[in-house]
PDB file of N, CA and C in Angstrom:
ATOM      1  N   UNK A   1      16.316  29.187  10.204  1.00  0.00           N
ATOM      2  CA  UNK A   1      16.469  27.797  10.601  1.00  0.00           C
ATOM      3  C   UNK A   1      17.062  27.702  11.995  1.00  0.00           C
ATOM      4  N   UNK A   2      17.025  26.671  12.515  1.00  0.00           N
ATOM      5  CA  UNK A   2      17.357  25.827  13.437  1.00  0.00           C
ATOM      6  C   UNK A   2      18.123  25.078  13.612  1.00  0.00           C
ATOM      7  N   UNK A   3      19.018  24.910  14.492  1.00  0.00           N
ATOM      8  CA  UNK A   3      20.095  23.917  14.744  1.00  0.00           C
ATOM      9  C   UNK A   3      20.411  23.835  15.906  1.00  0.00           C
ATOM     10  N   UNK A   4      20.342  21.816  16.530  1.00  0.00           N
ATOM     11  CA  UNK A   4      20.368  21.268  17.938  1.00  0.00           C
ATOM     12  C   UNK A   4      22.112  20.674  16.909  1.00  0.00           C
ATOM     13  N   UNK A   5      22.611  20.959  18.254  1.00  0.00           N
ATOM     14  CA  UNK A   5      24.020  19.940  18.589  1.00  0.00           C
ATOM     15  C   UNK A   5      24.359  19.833  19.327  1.00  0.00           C
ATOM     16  N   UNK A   6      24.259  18.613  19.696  1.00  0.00           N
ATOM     17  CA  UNK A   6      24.824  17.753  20.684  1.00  0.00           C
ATOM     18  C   UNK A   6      26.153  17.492  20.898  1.00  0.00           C
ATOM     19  N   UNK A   7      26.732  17.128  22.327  1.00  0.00           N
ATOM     20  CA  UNK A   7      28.229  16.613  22.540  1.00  0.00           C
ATOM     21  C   UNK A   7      28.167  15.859  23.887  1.00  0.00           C
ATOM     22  N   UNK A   8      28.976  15.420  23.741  1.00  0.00           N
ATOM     23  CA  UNK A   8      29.344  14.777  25.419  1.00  0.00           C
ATOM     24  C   UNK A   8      29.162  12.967  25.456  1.00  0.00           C
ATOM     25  N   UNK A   9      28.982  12.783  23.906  1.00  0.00           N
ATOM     26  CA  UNK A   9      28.699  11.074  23.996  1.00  0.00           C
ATOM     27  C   UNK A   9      29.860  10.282  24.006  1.00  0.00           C
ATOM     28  N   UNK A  10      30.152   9.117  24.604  1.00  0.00           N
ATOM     29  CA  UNK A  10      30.984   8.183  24.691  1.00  0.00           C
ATOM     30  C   UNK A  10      30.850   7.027  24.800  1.00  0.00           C
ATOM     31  N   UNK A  11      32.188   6.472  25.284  1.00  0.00           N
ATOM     32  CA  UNK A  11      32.438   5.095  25.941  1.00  0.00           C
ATOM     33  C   UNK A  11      32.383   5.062  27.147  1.00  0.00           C
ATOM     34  N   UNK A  12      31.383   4.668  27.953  1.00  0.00           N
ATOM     35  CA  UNK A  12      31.848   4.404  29.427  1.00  0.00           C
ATOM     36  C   UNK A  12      31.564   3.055  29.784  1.00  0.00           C
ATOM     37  N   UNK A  13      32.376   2.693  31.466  1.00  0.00           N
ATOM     38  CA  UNK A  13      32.099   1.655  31.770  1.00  0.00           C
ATOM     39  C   UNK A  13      30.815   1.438  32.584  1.00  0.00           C
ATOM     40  N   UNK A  14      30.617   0.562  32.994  1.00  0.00           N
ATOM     41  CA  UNK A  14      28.891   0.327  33.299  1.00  0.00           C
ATOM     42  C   UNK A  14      29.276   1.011  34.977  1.00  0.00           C
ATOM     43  N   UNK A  15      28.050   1.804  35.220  1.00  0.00           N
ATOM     44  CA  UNK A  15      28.398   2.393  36.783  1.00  0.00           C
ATOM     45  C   UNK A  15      29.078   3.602  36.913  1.00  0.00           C
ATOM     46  N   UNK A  16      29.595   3.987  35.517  1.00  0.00           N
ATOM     47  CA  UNK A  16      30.191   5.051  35.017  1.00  0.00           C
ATOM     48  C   UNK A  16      29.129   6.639  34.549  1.00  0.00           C
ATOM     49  N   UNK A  17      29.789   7.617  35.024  1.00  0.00           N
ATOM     50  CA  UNK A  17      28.837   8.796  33.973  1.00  0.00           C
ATOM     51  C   UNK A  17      29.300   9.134  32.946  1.00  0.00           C
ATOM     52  N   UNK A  18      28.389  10.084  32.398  1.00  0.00           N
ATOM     53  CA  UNK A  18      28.561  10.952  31.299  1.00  0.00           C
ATOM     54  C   UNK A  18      27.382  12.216  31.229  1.00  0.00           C
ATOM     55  N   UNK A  19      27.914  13.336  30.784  1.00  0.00           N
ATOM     56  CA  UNK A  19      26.999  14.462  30.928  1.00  0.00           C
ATOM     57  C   UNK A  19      26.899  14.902  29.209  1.00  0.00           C
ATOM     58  N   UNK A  20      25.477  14.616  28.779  1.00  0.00           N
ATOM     59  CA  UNK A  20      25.242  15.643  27.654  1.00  0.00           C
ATOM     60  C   UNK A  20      24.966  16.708  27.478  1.00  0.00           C
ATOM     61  N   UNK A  21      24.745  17.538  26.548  1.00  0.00           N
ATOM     62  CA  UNK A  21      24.705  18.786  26.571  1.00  0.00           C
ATOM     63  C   UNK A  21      24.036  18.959  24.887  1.00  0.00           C
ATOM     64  N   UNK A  22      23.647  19.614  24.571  1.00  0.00           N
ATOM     65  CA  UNK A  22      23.046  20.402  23.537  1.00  0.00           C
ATOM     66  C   UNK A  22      22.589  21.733  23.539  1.00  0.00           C
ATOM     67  N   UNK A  23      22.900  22.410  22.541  1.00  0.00           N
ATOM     68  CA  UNK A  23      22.288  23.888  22.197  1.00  0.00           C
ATOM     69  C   UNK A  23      22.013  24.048  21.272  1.00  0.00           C
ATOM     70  N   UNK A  24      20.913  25.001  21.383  1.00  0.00           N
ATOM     71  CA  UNK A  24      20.394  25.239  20.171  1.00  0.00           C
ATOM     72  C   UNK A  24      20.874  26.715  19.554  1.00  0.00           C
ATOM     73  N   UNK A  25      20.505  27.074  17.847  1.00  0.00           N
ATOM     74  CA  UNK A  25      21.238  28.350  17.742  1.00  0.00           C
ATOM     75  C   UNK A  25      20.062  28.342  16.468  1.00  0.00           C
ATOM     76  N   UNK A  26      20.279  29.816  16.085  1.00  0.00           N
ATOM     77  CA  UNK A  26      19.777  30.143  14.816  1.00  0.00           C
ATOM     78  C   UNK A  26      18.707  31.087  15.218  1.00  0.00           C
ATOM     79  N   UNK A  27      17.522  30.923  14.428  1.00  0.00           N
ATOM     80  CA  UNK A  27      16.191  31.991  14.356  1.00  0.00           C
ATOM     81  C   UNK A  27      15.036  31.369  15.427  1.00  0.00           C
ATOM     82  N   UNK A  28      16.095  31.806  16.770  1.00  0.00           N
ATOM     83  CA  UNK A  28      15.373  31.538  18.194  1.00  0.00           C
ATOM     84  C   UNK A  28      14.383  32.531  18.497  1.00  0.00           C
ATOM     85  N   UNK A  29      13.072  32.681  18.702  1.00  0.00           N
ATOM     86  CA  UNK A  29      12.520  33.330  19.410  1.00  0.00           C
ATOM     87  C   UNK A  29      12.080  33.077  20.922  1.00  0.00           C
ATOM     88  N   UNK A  30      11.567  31.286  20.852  1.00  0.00           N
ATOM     89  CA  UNK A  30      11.390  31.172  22.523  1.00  0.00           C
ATOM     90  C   UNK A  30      11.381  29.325  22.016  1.00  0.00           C
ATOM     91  N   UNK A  31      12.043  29.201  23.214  1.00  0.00           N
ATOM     92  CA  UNK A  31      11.966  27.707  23.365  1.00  0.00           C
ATOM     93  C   UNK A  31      10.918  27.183  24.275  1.00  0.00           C
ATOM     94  N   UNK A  32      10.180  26.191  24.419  1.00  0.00           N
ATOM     95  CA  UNK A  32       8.744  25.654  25.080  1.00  0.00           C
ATOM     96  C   UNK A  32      10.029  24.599  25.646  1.00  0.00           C
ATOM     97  N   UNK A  33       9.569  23.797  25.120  1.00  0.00           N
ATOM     98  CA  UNK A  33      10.281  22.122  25.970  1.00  0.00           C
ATOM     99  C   UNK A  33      11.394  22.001  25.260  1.00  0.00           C
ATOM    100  N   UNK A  34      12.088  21.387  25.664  1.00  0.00           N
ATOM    101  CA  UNK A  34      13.920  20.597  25.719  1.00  0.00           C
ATOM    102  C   UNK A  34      13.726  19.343  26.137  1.00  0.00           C
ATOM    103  N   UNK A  35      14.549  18.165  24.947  1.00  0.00           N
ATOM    104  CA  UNK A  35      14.828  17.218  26.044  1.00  0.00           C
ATOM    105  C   UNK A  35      15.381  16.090  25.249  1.00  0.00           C
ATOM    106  N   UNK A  36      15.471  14.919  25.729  1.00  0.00           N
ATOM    107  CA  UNK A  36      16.426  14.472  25.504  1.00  0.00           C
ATOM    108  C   UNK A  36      15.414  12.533  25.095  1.00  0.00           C
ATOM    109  N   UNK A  37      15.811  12.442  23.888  1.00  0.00           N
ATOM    110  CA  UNK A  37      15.182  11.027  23.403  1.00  0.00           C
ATOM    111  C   UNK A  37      16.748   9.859  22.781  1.00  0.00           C
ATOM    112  N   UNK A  38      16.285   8.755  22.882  1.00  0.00           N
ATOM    113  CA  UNK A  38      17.419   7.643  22.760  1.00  0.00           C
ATOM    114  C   UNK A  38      16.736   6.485  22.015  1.00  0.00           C
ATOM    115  N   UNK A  39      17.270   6.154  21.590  1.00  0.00           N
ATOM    116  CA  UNK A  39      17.059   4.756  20.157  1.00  0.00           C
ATOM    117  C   UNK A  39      18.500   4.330  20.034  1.00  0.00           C
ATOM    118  N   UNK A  40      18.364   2.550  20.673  1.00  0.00           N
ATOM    119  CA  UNK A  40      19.023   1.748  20.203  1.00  0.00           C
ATOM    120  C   UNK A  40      18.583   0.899  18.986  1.00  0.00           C
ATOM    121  N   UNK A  41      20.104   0.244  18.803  1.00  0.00           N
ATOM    122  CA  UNK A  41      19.886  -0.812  17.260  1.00  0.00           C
ATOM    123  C   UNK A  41      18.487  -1.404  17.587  1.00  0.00           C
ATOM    124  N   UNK A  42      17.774  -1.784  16.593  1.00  0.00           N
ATOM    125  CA  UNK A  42      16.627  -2.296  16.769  1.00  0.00           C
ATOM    126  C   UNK A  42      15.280  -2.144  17.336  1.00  0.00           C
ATOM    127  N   UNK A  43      15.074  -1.152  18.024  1.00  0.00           N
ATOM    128  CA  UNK A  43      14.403  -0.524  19.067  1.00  0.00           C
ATOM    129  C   UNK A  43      13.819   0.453  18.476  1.00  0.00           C
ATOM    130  N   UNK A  44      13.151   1.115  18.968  1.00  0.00           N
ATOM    131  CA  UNK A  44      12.129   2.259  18.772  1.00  0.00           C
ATOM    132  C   UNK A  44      12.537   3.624  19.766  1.00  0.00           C
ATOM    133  N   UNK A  45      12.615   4.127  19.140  1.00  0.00           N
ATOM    134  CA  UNK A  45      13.191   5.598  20.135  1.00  0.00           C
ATOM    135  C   UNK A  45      12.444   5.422  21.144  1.00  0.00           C
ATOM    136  N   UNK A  46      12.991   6.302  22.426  1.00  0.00           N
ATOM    137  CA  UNK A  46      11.765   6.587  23.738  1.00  0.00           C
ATOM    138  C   UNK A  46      12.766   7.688  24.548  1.00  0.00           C
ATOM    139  N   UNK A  47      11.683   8.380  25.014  1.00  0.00           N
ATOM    140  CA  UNK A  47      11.796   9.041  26.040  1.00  0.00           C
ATOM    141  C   UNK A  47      12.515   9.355  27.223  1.00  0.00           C
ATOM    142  N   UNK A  48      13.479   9.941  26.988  1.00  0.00           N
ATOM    143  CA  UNK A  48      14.362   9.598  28.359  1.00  0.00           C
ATOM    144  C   UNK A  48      14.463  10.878  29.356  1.00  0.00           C
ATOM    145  N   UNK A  49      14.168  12.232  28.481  1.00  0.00           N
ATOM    146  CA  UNK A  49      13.806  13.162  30.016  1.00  0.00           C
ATOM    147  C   UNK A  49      13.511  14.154  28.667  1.00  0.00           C
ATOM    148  N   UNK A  50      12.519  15.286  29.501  1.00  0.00           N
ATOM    149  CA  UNK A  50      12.290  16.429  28.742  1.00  0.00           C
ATOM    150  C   UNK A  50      11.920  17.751  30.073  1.00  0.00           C
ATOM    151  N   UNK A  51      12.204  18.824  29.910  1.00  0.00           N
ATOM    152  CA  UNK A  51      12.346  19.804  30.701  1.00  0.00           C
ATOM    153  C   UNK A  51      11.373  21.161  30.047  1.00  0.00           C
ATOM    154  N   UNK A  52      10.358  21.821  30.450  1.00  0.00           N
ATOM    155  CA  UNK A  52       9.666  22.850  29.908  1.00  0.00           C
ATOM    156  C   UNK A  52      10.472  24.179  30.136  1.00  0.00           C
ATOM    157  N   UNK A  53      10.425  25.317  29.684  1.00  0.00           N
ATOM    158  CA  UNK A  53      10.976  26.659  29.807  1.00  0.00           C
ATOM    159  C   UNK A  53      10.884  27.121  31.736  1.00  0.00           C
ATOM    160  N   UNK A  54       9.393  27.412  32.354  1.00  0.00           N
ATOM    161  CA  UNK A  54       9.540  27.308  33.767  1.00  0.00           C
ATOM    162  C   UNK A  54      10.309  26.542  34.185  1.00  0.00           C
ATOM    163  N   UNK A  55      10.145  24.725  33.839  1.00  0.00           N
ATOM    164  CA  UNK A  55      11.141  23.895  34.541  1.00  0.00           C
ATOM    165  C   UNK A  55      10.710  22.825  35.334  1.00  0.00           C
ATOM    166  N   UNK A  56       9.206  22.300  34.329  1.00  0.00           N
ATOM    167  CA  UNK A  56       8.684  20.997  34.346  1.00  0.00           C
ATOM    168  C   UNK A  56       9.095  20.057  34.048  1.00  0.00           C
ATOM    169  N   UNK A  57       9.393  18.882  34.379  1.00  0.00           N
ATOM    170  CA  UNK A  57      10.419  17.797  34.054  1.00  0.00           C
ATOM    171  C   UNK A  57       9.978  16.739  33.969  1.00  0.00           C
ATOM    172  N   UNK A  58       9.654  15.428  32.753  1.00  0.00           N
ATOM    173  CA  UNK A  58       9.234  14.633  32.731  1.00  0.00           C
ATOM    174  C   UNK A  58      10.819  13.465  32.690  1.00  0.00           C
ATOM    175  N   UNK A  59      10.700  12.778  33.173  1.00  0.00           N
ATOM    176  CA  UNK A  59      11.601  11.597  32.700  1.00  0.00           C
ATOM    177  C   UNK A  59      11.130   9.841  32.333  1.00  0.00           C
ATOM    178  N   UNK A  60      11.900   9.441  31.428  1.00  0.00           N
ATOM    179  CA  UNK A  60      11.021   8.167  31.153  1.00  0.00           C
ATOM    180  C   UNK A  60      11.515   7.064  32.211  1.00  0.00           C
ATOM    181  N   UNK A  61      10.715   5.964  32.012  1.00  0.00           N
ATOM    182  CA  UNK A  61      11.179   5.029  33.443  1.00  0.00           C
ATOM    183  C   UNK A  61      12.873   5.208  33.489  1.00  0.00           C
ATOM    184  N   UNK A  62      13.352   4.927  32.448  1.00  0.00           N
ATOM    185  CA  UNK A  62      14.440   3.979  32.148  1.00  0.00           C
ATOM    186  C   UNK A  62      15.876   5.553  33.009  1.00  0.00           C
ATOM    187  N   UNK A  63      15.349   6.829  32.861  1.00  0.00           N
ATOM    188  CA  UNK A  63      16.121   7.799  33.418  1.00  0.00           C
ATOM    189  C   UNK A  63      15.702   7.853  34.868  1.00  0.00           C
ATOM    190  N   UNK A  64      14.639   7.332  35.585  1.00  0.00           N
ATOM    191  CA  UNK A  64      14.220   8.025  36.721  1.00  0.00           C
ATOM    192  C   UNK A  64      15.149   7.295  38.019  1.00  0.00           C
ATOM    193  N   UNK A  65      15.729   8.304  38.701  1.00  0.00           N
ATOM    194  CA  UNK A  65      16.841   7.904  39.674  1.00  0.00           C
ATOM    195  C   UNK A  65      18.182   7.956  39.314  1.00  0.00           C
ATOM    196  N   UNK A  66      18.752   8.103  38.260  1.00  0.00           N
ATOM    197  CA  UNK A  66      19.890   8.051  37.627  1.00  0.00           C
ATOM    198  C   UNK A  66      20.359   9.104  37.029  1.00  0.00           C
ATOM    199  N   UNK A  67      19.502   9.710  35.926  1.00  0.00           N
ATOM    200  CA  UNK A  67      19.497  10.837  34.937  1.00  0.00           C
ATOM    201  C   UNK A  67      19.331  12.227  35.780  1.00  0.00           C
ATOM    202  N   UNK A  68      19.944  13.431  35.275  1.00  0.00           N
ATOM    203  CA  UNK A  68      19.072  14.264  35.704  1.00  0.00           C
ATOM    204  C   UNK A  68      19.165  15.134  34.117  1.00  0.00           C
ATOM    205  N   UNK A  69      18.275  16.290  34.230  1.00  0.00           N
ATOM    206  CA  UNK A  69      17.874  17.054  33.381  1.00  0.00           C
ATOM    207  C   UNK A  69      17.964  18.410  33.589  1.00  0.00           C
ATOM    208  N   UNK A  70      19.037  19.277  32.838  1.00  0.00           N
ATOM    209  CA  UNK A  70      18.671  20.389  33.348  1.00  0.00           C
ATOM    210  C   UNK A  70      18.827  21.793  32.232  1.00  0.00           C
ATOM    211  N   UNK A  71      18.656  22.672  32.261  1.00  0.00           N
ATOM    212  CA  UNK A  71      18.506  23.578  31.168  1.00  0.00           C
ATOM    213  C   UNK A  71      19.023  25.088  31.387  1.00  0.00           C
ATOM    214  N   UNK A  72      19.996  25.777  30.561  1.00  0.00           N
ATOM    215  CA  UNK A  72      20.278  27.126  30.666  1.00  0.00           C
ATOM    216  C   UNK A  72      19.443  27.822  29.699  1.00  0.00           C
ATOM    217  N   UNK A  73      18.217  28.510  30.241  1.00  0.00           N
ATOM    218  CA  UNK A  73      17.662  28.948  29.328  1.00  0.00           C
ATOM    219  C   UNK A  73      18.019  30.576  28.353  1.00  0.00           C
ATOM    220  N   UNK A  74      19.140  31.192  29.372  1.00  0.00           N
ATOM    221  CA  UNK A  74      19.735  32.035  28.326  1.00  0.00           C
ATOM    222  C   UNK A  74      20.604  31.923  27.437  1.00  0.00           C
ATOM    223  N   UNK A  75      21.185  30.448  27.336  1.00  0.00           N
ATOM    224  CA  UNK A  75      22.341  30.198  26.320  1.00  0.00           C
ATOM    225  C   UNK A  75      21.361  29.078  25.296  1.00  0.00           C
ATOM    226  N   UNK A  76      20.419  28.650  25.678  1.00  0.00           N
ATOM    227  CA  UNK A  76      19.542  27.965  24.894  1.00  0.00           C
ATOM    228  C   UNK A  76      19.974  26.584  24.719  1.00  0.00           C
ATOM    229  N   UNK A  77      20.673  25.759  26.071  1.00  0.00           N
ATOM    230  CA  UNK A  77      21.325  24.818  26.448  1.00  0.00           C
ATOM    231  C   UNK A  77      20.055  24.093  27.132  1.00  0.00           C
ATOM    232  N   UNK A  78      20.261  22.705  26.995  1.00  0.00           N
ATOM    233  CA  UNK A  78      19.942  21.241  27.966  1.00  0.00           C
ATOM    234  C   UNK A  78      21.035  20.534  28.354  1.00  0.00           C
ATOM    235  N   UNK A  79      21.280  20.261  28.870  1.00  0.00           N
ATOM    236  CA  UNK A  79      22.142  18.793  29.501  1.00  0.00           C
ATOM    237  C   UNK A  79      21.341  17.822  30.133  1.00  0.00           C
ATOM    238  N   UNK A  80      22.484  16.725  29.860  1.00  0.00           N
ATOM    239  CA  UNK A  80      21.419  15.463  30.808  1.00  0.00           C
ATOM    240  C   UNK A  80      23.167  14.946  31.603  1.00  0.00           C
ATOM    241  N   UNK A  81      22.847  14.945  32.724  1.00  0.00           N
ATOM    242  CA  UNK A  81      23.839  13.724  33.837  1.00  0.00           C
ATOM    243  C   UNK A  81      23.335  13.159  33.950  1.00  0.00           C
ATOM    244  N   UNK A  82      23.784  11.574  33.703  1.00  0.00           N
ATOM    245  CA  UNK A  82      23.895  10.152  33.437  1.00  0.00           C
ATOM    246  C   UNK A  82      24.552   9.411  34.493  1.00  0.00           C
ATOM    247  N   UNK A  83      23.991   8.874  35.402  1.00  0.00           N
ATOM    248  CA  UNK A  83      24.824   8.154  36.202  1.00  0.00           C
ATOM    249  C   UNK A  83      24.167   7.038  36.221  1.00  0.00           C
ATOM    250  N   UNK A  84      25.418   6.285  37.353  1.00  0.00           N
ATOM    251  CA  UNK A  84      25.179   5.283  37.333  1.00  0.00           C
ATOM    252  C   UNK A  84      24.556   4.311  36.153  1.00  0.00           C
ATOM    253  N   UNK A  85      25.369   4.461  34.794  1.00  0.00           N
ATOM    254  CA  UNK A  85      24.756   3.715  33.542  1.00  0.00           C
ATOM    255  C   UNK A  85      25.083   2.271  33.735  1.00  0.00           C
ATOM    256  N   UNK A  86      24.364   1.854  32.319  1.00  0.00           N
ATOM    257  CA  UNK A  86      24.127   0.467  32.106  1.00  0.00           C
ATOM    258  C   UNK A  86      24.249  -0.082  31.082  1.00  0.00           C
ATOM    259  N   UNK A  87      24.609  -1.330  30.508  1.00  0.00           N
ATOM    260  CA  UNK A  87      24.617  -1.256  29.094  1.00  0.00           C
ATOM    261  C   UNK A  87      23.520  -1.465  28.390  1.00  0.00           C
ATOM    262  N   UNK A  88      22.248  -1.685  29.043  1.00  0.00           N
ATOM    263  CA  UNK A  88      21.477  -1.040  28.065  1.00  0.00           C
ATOM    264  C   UNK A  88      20.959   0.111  27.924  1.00  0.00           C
ATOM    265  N   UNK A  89      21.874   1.168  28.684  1.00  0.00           N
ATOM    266  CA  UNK A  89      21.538   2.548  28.400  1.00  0.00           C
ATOM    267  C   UNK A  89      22.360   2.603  27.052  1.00  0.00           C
ATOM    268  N   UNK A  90      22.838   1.703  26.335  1.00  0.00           N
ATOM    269  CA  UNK A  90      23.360   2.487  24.905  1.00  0.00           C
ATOM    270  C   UNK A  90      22.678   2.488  24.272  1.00  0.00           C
ATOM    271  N   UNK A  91      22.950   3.709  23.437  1.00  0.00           N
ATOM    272  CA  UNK A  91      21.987   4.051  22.317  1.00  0.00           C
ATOM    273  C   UNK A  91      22.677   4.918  21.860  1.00  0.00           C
ATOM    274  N   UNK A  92      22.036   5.620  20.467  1.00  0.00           N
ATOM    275  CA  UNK A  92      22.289   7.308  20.356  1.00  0.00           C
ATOM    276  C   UNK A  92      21.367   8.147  20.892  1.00  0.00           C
ATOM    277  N   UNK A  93      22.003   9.072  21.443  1.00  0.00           N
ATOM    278  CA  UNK A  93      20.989  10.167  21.977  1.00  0.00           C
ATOM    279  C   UNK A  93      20.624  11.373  21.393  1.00  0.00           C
ATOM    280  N   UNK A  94      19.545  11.807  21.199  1.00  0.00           N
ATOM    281  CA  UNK A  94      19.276  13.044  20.479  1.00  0.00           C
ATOM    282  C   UNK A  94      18.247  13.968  21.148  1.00  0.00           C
ATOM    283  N   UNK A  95      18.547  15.433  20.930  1.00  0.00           N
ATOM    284  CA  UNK A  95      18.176  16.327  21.996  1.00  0.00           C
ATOM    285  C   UNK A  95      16.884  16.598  20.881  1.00  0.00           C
ATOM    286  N   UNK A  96      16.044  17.099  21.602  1.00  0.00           N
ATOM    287  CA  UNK A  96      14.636  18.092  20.649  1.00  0.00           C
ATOM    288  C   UNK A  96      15.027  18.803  20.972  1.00  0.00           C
ATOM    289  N   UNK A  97      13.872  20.001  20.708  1.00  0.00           N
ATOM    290  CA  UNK A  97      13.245  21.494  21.401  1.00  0.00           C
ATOM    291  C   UNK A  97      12.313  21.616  20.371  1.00  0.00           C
ATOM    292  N   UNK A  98      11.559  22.559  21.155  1.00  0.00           N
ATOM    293  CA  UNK A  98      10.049  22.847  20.336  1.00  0.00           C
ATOM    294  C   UNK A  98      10.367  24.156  20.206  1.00  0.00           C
ATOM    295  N   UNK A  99      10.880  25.029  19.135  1.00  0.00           N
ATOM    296  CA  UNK A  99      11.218  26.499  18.757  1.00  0.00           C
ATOM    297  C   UNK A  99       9.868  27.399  18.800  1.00  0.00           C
ATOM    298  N   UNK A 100       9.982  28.113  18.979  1.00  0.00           N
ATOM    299  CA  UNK A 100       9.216  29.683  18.554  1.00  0.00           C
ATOM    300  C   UNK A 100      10.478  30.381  17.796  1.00  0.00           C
ATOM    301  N   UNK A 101      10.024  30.166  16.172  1.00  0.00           N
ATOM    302  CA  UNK A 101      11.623  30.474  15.144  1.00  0.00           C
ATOM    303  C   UNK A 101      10.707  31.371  14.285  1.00  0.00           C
ATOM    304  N   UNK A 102      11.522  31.809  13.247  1.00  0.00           N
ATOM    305  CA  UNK A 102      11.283  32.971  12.884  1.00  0.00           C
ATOM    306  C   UNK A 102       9.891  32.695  11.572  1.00  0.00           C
ATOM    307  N   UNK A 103       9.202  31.713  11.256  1.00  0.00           N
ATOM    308  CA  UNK A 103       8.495  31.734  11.181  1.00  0.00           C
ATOM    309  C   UNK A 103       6.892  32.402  11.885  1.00  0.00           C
ATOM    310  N   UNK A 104       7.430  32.056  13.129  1.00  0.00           N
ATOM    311  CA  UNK A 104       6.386  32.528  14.048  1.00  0.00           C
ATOM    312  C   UNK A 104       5.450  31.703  14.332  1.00  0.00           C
ATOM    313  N   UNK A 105       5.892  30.678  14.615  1.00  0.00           N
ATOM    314  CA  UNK A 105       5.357  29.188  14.733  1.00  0.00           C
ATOM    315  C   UNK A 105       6.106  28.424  15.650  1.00  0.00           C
ATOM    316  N   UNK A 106       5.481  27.771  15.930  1.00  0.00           N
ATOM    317  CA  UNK A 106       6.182  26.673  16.933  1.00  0.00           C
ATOM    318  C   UNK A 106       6.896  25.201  16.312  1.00  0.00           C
ATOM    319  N   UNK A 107       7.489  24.745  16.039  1.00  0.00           N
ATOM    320  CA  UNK A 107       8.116  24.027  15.487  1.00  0.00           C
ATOM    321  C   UNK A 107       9.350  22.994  16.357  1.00  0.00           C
ATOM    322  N   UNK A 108       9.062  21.478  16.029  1.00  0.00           N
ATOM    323  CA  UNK A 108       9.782  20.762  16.726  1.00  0.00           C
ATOM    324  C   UNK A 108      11.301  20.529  16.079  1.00  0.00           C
ATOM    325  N   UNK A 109      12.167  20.704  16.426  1.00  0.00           N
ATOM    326  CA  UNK A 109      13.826  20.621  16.007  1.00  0.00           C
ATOM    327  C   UNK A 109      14.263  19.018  16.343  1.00  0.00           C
ATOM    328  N   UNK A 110      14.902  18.686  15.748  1.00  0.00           N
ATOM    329  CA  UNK A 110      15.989  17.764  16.665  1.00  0.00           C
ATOM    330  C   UNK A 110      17.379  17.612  16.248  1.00  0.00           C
ATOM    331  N   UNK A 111      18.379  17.011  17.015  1.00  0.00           N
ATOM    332  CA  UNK A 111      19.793  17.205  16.711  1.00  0.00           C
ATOM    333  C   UNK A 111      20.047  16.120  15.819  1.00  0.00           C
ATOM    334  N   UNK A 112      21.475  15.923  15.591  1.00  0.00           N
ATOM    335  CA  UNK A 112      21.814  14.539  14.341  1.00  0.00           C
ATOM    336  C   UNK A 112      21.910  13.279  15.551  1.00  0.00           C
ATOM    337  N   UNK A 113      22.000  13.479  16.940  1.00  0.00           N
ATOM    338  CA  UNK A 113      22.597  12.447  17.949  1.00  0.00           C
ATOM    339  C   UNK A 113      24.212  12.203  18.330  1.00  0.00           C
ATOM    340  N   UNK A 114      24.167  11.441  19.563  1.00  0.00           N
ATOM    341  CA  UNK A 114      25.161  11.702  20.003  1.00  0.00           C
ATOM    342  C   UNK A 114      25.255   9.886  20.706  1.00  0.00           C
ATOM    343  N   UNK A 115      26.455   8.846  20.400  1.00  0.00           N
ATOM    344  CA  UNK A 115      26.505   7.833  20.566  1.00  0.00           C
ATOM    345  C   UNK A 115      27.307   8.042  21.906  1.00  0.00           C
ATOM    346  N   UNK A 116      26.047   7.163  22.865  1.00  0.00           N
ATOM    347  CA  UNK A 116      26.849   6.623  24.241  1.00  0.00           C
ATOM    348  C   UNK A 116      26.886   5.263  24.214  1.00  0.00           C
ATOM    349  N   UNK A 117      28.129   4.568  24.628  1.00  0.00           N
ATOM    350  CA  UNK A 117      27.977   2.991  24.454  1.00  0.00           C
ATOM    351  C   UNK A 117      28.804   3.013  26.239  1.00  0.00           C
ATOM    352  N   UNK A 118      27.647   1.966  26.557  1.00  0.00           N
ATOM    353  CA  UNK A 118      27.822   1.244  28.068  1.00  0.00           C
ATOM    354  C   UNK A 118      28.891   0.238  27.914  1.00  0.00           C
ATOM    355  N   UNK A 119      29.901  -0.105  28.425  1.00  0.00           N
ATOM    356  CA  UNK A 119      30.475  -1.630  28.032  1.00  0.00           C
ATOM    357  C   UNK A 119      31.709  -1.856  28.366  1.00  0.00           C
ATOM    358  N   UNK A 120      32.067  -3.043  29.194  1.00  0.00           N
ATOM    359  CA  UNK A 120      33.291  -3.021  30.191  1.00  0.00           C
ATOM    360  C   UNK A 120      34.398  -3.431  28.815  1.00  0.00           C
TER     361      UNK A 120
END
């Protein structure tokens, strides 16, 4: 098995950062993509950055200019820096990865999430 956990979520004020982080552990053989998805109350999850093993980087509107994305691929880490937030950047955040695990298959993971709340 597999296991994403996340840390680094909070309270900040609007204009404020925060840096996440997640790693993954367990029956790693190779990680493909990393990245990082968000769902607020009511809302529908989306996309907020994802990073490939080379170090292809997609981000969704709502990260582009603000967010960055980045990945230690020997500790089997992502982070995301968050700047300049907003309050409707709150949400919970939750990391993927797409494993190569000991099945020998490729398989999508995700973490339990990690609550950032924007708000003076």
């Amino acid at each position: 098995q597999v296991q994403l956990v996340e840390s680094g979520g909070g309270l900040v004020q609007p204009g404020g950062s925060l840096r996440l982080s997640c790693a993954a552990s367990g029956s790693i053989l190779s990680i493909n993509v990393m990245g990082w998805h968000r769902q607020a109350p009511g809302k529908q999850r989306e996309l907020v950055a994802t990073i490939t093993n080379p170090g292809s980087i997609t981000y969704g509107d709502s990260a582009k200019g603000r967010f960055t994305i980045s990945r230690d691929n020997a500790k089997n880490t992502v982070h995301l820096q968050m700047n300049s937030l907003k309050p409707e950047d709150t949400a919970v955040y939750y990391c993927n990865a797409e494993v190569l695990d000991s099945t020998v298959r490729w398989n999508d993971y995700w973490g339990r999430g990690t609550q950032v709340t924007v708000s003076s």
